[in-house]
Protein backbone atom coordinates (compact mmCIF):
# COMPACT_ATOMS: atom_id res chain seq x y z
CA UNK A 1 0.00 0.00 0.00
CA UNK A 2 1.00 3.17 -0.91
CA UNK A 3 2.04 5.66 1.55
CA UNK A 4 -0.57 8.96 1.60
CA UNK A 5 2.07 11.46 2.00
CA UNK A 6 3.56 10.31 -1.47
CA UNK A 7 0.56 10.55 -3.68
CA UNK A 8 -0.32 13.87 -2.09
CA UNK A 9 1.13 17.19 -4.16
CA UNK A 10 4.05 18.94 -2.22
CA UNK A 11 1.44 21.27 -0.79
CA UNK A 12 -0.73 19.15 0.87
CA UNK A 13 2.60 17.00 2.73
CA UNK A 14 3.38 18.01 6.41
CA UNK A 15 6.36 20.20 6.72
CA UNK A 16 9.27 20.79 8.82
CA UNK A 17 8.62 23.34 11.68
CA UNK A 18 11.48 25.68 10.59
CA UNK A 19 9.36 25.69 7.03
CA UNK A 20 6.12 27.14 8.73
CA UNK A 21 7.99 29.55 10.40
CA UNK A 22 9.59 30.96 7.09
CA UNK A 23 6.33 30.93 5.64
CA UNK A 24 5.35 32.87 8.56
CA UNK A 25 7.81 35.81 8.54
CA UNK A 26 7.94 35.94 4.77
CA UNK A 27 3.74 36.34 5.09
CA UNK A 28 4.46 38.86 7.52
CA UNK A 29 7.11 41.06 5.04
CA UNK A 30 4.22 40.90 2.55
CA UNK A 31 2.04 42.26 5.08
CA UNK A 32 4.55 45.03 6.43
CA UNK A 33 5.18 46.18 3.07
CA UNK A 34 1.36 45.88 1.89
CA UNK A 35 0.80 48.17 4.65
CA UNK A 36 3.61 51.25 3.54
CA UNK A 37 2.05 51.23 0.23
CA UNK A 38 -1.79 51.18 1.34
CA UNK A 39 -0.45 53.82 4.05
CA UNK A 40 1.27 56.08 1.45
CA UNK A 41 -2.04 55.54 -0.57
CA UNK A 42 -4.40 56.39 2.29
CA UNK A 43 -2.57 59.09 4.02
CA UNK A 44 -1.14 61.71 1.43
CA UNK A 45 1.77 62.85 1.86
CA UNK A 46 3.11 66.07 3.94
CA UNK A 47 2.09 69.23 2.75
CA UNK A 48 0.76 72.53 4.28
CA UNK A 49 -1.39 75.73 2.70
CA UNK A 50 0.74 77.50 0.28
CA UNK A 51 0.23 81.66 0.27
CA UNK A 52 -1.09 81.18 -3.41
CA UNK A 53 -4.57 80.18 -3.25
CA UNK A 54 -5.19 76.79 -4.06
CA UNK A 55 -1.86 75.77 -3.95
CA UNK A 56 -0.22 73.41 -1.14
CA UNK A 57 3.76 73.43 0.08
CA UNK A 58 5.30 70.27 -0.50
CA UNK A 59 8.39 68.57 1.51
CA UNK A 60 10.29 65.94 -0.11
CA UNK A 61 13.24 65.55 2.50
CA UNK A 62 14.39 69.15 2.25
CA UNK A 63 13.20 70.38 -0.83
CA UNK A 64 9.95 72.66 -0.90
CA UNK A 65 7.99 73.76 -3.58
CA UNK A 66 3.96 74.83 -3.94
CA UNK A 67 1.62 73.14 -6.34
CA UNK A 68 -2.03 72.78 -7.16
CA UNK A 69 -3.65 71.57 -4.72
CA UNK A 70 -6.10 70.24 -7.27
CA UNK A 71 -3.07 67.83 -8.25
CA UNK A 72 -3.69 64.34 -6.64
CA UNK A 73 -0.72 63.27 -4.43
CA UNK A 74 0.75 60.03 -3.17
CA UNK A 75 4.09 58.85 -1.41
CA UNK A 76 5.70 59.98 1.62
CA UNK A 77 8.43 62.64 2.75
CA UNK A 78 11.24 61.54 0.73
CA UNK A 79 9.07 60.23 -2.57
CA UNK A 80 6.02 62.40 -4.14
CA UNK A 81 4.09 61.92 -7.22
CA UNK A 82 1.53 64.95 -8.07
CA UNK A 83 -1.11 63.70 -10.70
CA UNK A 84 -2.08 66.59 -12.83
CA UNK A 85 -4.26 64.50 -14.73
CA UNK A 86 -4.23 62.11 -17.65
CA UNK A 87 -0.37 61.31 -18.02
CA UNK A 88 0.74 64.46 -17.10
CA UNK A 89 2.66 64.07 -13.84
CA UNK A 90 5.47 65.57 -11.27
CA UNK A 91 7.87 63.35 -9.20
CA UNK A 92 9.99 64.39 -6.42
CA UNK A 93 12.60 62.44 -4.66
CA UNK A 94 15.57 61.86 -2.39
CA UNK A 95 18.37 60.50 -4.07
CA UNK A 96 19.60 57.84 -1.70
CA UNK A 97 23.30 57.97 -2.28
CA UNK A 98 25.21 60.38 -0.70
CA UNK A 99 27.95 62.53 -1.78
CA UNK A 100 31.74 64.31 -0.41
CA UNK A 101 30.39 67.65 -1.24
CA UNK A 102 28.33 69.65 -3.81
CA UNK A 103 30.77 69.37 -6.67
CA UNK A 104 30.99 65.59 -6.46
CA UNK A 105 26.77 65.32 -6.19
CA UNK A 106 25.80 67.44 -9.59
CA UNK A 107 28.48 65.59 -11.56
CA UNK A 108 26.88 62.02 -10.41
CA UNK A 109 23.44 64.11 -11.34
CA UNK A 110 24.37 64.94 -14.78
CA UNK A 111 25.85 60.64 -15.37
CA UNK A 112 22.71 59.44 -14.25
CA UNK A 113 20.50 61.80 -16.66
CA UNK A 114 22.89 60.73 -19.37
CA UNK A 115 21.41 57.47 -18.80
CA UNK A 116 19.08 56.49 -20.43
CA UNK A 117 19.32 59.28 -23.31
CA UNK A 118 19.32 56.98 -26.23
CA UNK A 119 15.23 56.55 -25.67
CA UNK A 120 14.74 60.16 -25.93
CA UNK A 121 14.82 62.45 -28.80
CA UNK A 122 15.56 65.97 -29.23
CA UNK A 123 17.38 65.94 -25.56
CA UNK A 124 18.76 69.42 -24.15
CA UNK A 125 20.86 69.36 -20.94
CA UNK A 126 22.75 72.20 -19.13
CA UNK A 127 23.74 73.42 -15.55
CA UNK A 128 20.86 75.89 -14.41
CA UNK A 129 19.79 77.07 -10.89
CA UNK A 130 16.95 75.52 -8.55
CA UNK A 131 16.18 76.37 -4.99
CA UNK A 132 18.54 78.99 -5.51
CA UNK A 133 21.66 76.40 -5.96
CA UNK A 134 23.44 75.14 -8.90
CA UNK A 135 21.46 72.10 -10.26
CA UNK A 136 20.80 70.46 -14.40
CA UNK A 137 18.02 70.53 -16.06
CA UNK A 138 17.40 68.04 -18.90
CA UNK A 139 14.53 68.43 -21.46
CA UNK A 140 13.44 65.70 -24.10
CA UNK A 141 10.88 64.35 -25.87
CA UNK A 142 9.56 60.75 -26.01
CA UNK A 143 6.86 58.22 -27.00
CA UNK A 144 4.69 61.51 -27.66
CA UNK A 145 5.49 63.31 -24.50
CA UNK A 146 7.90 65.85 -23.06
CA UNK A 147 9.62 66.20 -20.29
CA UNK A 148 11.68 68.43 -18.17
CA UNK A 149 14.24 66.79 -15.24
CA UNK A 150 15.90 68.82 -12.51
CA UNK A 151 18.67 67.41 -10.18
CA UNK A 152 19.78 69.95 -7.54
CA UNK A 153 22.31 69.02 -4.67
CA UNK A 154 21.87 70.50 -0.75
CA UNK A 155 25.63 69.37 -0.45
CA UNK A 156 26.04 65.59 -0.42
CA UNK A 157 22.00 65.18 -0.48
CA UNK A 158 20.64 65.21 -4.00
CA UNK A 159 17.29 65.82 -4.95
CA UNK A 160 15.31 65.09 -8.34
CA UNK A 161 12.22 66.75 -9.94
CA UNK A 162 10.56 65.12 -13.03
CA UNK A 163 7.39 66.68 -15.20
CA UNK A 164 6.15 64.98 -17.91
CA UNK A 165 3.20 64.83 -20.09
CA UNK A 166 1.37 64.53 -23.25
CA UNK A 167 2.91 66.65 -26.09
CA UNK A 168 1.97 69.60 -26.33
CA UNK A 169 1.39 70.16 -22.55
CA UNK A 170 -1.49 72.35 -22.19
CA UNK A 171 -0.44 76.06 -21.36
CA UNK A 172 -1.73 75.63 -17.79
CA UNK A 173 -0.19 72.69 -16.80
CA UNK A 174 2.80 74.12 -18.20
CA UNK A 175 2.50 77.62 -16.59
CA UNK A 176 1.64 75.94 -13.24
CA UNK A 177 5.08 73.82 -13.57
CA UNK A 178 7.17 77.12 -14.53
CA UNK A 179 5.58 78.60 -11.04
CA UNK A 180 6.40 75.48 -8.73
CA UNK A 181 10.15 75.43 -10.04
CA UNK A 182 10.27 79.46 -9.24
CA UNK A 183 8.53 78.28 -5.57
CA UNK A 184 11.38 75.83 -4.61
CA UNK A 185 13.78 76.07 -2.29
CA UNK A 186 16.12 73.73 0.21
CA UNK A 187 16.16 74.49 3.68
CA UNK A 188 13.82 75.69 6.38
């Protein structure tokens, strides 16, 4: 007679303690990280009334810049997406490497928006100021959208800003985005 633990598939066969408990924990990571993302989801993230009416202050670590209000948010304090509607979007974000100094930070900002630049077309790049401080700015097209990318450094801490959208970008949207790159600023 056959025994029942061979005929039954591998999931139905009793296990080894030290299995269940692996099971266990790695249910519980799923759960733990389910959680951040429902929680960056359900709670937007930080922001405060802006002077300009209708407008809210953003933080992203220590960047800070006003936007539409009207422009659906989600992440946390160190990642921010602003949904402008349809596929016309900002991102904000903490760059997690660090830096020696200033110097060191916008040259490692200007290699990593070289990445990447054989997908786009018609790509412009050059230093520029944001928040007050040296930064780049790239702007390209692609896929039937344009887009502008700033990376500014607060000394070793960089910081990235990203708009894209739909080609042409409707003059509001686009107006809007030329006011919340004049609000930013580093700092308290």
């Amino acid at each position: 007679m056959p025994s029942p633990h061979r005929s039954a598939s591998p999931a139905l066969r009793p296990q080894p303690r030290g299995h269940l408990a692996r099971l266990a924990l790695a249910a519980g990571l799923v759960a733990l990280a389910g959680c951040a993302s429902l929680r960056a989801v359900v709670s937007p993230p930080p922001s405060e009334p802006s002077e300009r009416a209708g407008w809210l202050v953003y933080t992203v670590g220590g960047l800070r810049f006003d936007a539409p209000a009207a422009w659906g948010a989600s992440g946390d304090a160190r990642r921010l997406t602003l949904d402008a509607g349809g596929s016309t979007r900002l991102q904000a974000w903490v760059v997690e490497a660090r830096f020696d100094d200033a110097k060191a930070c916008l040259a490692a900002a200007e290699e990593a928006l070289q990445k990447g630049e054989e997908r786009l077309a018609r790509v412009r790049r050059h230093p520029t100021t944001l928040a007050r401080r040296a930064a780049i700015m790239q702007e390209a097209d692609a896929g039937g959208g344009h887009g502008w990318a700033y990376a500014v450094c607060d000394g070793a801490v960089q910081y990235r800003l990203f708009f894209s959208g739909p080609s042409p970008i409707p003059a509001e949207l686009l107006e809007a985005w030329r006011e919340l790159v004049k609000s930013a600023r580093l700092g308290s």
